[in-house]
Protein backbone atom coordinates (compact mmCIF):
# COMPACT_ATOMS: atom_id res chain seq x y z
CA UNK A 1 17.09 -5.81 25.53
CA UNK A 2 18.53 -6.33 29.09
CA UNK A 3 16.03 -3.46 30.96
CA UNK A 4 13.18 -3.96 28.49
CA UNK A 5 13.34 -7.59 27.41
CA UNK A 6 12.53 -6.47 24.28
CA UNK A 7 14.02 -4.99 20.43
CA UNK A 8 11.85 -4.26 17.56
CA UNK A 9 13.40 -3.98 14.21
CA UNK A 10 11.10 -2.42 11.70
CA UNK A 11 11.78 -3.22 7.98
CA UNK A 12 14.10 -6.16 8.08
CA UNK A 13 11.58 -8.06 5.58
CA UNK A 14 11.07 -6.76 1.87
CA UNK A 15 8.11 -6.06 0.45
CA UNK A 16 8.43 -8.73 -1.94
CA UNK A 17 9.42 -11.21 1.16
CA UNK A 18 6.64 -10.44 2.91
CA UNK A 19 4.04 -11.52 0.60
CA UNK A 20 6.15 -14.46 -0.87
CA UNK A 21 5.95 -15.65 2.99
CA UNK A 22 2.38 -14.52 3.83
CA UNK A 23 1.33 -16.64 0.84
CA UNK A 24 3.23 -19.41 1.55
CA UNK A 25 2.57 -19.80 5.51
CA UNK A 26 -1.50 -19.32 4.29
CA UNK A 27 -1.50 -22.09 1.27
CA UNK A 28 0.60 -24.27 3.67
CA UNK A 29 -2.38 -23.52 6.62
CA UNK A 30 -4.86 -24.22 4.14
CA UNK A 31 -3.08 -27.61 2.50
CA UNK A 32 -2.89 -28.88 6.55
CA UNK A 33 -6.93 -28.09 6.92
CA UNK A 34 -7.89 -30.12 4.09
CA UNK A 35 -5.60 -33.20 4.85
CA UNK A 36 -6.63 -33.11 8.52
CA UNK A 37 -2.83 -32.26 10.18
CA UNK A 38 -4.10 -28.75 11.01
CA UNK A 39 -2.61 -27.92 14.40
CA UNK A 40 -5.27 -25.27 15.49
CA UNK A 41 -5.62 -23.21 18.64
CA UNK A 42 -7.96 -20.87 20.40
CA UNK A 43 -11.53 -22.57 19.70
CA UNK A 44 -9.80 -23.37 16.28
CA UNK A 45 -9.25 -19.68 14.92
CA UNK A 46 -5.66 -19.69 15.44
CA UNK A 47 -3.78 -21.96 13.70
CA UNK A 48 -0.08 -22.97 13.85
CA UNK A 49 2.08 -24.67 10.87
CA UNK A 50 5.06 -26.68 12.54
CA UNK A 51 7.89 -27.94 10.71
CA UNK A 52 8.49 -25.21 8.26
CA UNK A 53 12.54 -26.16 7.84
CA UNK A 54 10.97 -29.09 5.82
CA UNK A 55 8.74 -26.90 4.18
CA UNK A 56 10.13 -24.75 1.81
CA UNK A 57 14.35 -23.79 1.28
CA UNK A 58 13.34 -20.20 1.61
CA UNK A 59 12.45 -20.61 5.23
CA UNK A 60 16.14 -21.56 6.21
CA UNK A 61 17.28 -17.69 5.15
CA UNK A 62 15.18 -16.58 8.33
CA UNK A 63 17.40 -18.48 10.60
CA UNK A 64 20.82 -16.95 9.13
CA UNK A 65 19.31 -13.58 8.95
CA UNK A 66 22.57 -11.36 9.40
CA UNK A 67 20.01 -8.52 11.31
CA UNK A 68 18.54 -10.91 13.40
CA UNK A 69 21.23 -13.51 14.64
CA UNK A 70 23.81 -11.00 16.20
CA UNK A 71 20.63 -10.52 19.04
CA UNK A 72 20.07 -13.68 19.47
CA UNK A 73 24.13 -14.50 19.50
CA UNK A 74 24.05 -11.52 22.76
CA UNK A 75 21.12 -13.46 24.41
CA UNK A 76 22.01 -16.82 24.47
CA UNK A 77 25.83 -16.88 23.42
CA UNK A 78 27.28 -17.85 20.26
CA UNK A 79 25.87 -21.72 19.78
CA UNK A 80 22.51 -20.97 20.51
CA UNK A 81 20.20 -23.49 18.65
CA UNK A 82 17.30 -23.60 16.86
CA UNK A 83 13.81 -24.65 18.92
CA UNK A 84 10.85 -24.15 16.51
CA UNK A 85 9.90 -22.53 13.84
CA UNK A 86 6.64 -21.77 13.20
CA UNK A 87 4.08 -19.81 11.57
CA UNK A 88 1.12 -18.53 13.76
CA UNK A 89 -2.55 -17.61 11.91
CA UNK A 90 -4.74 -15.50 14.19
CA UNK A 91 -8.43 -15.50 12.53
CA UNK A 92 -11.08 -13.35 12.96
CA UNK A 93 -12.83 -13.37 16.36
CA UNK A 94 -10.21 -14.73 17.60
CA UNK A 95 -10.15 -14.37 21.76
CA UNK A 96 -6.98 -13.58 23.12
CA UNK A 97 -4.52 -15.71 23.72
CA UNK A 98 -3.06 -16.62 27.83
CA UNK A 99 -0.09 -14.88 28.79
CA UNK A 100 2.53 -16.96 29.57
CA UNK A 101 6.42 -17.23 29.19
CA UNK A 102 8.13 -19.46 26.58
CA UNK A 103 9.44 -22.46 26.40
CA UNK A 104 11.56 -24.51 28.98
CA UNK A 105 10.93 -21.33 31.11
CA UNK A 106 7.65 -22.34 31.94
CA UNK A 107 8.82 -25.89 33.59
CA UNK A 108 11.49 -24.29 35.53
CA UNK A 109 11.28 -23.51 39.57
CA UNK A 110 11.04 -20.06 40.32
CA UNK A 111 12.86 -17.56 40.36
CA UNK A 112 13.51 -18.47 37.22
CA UNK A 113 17.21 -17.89 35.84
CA UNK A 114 19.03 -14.42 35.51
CA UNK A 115 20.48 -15.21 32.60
CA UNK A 116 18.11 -15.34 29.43
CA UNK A 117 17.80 -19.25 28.35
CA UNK A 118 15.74 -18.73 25.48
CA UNK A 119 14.29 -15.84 23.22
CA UNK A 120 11.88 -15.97 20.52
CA UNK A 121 10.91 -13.87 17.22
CA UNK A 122 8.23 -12.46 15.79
CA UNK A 123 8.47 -11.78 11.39
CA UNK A 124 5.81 -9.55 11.01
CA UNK A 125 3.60 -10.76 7.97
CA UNK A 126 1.03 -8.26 8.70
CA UNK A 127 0.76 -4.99 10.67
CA UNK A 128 0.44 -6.09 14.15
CA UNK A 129 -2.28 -3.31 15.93
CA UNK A 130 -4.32 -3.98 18.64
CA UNK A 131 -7.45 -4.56 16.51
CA UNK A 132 -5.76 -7.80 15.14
CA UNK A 133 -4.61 -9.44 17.89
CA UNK A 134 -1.37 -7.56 17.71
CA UNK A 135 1.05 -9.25 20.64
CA UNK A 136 0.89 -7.86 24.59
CA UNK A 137 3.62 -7.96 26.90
CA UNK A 138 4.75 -6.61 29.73
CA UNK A 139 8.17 -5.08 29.23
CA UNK A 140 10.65 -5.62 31.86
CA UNK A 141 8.85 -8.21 32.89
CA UNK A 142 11.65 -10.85 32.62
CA UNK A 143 13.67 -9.08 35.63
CA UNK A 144 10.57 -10.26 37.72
CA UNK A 145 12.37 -13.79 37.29
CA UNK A 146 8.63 -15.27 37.88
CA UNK A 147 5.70 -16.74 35.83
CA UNK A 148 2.59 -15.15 35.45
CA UNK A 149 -0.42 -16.38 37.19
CA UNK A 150 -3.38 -15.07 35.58
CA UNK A 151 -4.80 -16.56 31.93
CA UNK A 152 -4.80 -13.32 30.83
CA UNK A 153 -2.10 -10.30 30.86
CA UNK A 154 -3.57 -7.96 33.77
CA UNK A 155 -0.72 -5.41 34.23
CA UNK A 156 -0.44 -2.36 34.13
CA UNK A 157 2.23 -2.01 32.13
CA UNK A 158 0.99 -4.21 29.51
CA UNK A 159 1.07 -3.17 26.12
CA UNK A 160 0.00 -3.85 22.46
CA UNK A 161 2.78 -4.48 19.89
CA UNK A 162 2.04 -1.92 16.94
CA UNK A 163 4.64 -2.17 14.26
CA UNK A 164 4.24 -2.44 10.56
CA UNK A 165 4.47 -6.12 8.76
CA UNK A 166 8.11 -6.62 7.97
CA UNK A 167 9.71 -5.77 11.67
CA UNK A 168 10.79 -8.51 13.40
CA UNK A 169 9.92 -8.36 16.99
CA UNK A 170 12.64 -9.83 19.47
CA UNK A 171 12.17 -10.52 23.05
CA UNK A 172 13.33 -12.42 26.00
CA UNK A 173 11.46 -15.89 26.46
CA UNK A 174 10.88 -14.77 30.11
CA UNK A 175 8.98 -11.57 29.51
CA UNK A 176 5.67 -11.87 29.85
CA UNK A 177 3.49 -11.82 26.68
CA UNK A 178 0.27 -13.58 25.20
CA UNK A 179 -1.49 -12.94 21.23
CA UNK A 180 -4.34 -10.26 21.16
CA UNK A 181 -7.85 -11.06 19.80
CA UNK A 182 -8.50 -10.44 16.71
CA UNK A 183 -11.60 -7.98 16.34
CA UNK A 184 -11.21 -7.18 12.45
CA UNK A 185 -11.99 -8.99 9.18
CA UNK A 186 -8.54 -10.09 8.33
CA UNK A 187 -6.17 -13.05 9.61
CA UNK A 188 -3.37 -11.27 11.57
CA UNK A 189 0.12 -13.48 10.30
CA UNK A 190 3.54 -13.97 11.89
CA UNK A 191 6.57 -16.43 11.61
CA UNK A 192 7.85 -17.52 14.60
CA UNK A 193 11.37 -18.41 15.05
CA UNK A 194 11.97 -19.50 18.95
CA UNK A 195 15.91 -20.54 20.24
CA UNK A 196 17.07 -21.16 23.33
CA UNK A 197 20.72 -22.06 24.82
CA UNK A 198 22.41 -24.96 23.47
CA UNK A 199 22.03 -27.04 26.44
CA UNK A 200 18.58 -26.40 26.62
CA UNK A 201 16.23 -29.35 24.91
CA UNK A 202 14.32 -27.60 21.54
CA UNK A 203 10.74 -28.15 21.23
CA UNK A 204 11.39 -30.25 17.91
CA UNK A 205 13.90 -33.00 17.50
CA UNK A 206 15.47 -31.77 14.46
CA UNK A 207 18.42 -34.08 14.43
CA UNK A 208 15.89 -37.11 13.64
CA UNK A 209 13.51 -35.72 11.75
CA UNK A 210 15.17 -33.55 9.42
CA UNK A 211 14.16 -34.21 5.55
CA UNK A 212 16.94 -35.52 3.54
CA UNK A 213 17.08 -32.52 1.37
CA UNK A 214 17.60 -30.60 4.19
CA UNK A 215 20.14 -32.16 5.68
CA UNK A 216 22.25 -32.55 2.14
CA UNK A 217 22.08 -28.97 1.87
CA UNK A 218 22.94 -27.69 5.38
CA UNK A 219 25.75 -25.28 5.93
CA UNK A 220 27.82 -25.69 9.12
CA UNK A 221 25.81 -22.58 10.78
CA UNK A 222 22.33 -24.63 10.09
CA UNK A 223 23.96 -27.86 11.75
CA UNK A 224 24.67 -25.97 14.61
CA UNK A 225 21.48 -24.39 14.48
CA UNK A 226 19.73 -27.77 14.45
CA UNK A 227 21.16 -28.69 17.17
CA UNK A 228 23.35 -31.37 15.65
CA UNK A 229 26.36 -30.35 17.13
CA UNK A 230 25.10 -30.25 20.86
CA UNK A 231 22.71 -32.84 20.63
CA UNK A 232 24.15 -36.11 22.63
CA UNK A 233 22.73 -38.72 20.15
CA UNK A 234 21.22 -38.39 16.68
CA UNK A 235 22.01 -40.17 13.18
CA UNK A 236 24.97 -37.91 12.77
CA UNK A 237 26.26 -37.88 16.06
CA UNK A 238 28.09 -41.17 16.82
CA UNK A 239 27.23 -43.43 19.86
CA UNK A 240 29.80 -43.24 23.20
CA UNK A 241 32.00 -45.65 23.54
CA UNK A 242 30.75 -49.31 25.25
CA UNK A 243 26.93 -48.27 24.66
């Protein structure tokens, strides 16, 4: 992780987790289409579904994974929280995606920090190859402590993630990466789970907008997750004194 920016962990899914997931990010993708909330991308052949802690129980198990959290526990200390998650739909014909670094990184003055502030997540639905619009990065790329310039990855030391659906894919939020295009006949399929340092401002504002059902089941781990705990105001975080 620190030279490469990167870890791949291949079979951290089951089979039987991997389709119950692919199904459900797909029927959720299709549900958002027909009611018009669709959040679509790249001329409208990539599509994202937002929100997916108040989508389904089964989503919350991702974000206690005991492979997966010890990596992001080294990368951004021990109260890291929770910034999106998300699934991401690549379609056929899809063009490829701008390469770009994640998150807060990209409003920050260069150099950007040493330290990693946020690192993001990749659960392999399908096998990512570089006919499907299988991820590129640049590995190393983070120690550049820069953004990229160009719209698309032109380095050469790009390459294409190939790994086999069920690998989660872990990298530093500074490395440099962008989504493939997608040249075949099948929708490429990924969950996205993005953090970033406790200090750091997620993407969504779970501490208001968390379903009730959510938030009357959450374990002391997801509050912290949330961001509930390091979040200076919210419904469960009470008002300073004389405001």
């Amino acid at each position: 992780m620190d030279g490469q920016g990167f870890l791949l962990l291949e079979g951290v899914l089951t089979p039987d987790e991997i389709e119950h997931y692919r199904r459900q990010a797909l029927d959720l993708a299709e549900k958002e289409r027909a009611d018009g909330t669709a959040v679509l991308h790249t001329d409208d052949l990539g599509q994202h579904v937002r929100w997916l802690v108040n989508k389904g129980e089964e989503f919350e198990r991702l974000l206690t994974h005991p492979t997966v959290t010890p990596v992001f526990e080294y990368l951004l200390g021990d109260d890291y929280t929770l910034s999106t998650l998300t699934s991401n739909i690549i379609s056929p014909g899809a063009a490829a995606g701008g390469c770009h670094v994640d998150g807060p990184l990209g409003a920050m003055p260069e150099p950007l920090p040493e330290q990693p502030m946020a690192a993001n997540s990749l659960w392999l639905l399908d096998d990512f190859t570089p006919e499907n619009g299988g991820t590129r990065f640049v590995p190393g790329s983070h120690l550049r402590r820069r953004k990229p310039t160009a719209e698309t990855v032109s380095d050469p030391d790009e390459q294409p993630l190939s790994a086999p659906k069920g690998s989660v894919f872990i990298f530093n939020g500074a490395m440099w990466h962008a989504a493939g295009a997608n040249t075949t006949d099948e929708a490429r399929c990924c969950l996205i789970c993005f953090c970033c340092r406790s200090f750091l401002k997620p993407m969504f504002d779970f501490a208001n907008h968390l379903h009730d059902d959510v938030r009357e089941r959450m374990t002391p781990q997801l509050r912290r997750l949330y961001g509930l705990d390091s979040q200076p105001r919210g419904p469960d975080v009470p008002a300073p004194r004389g405001d």
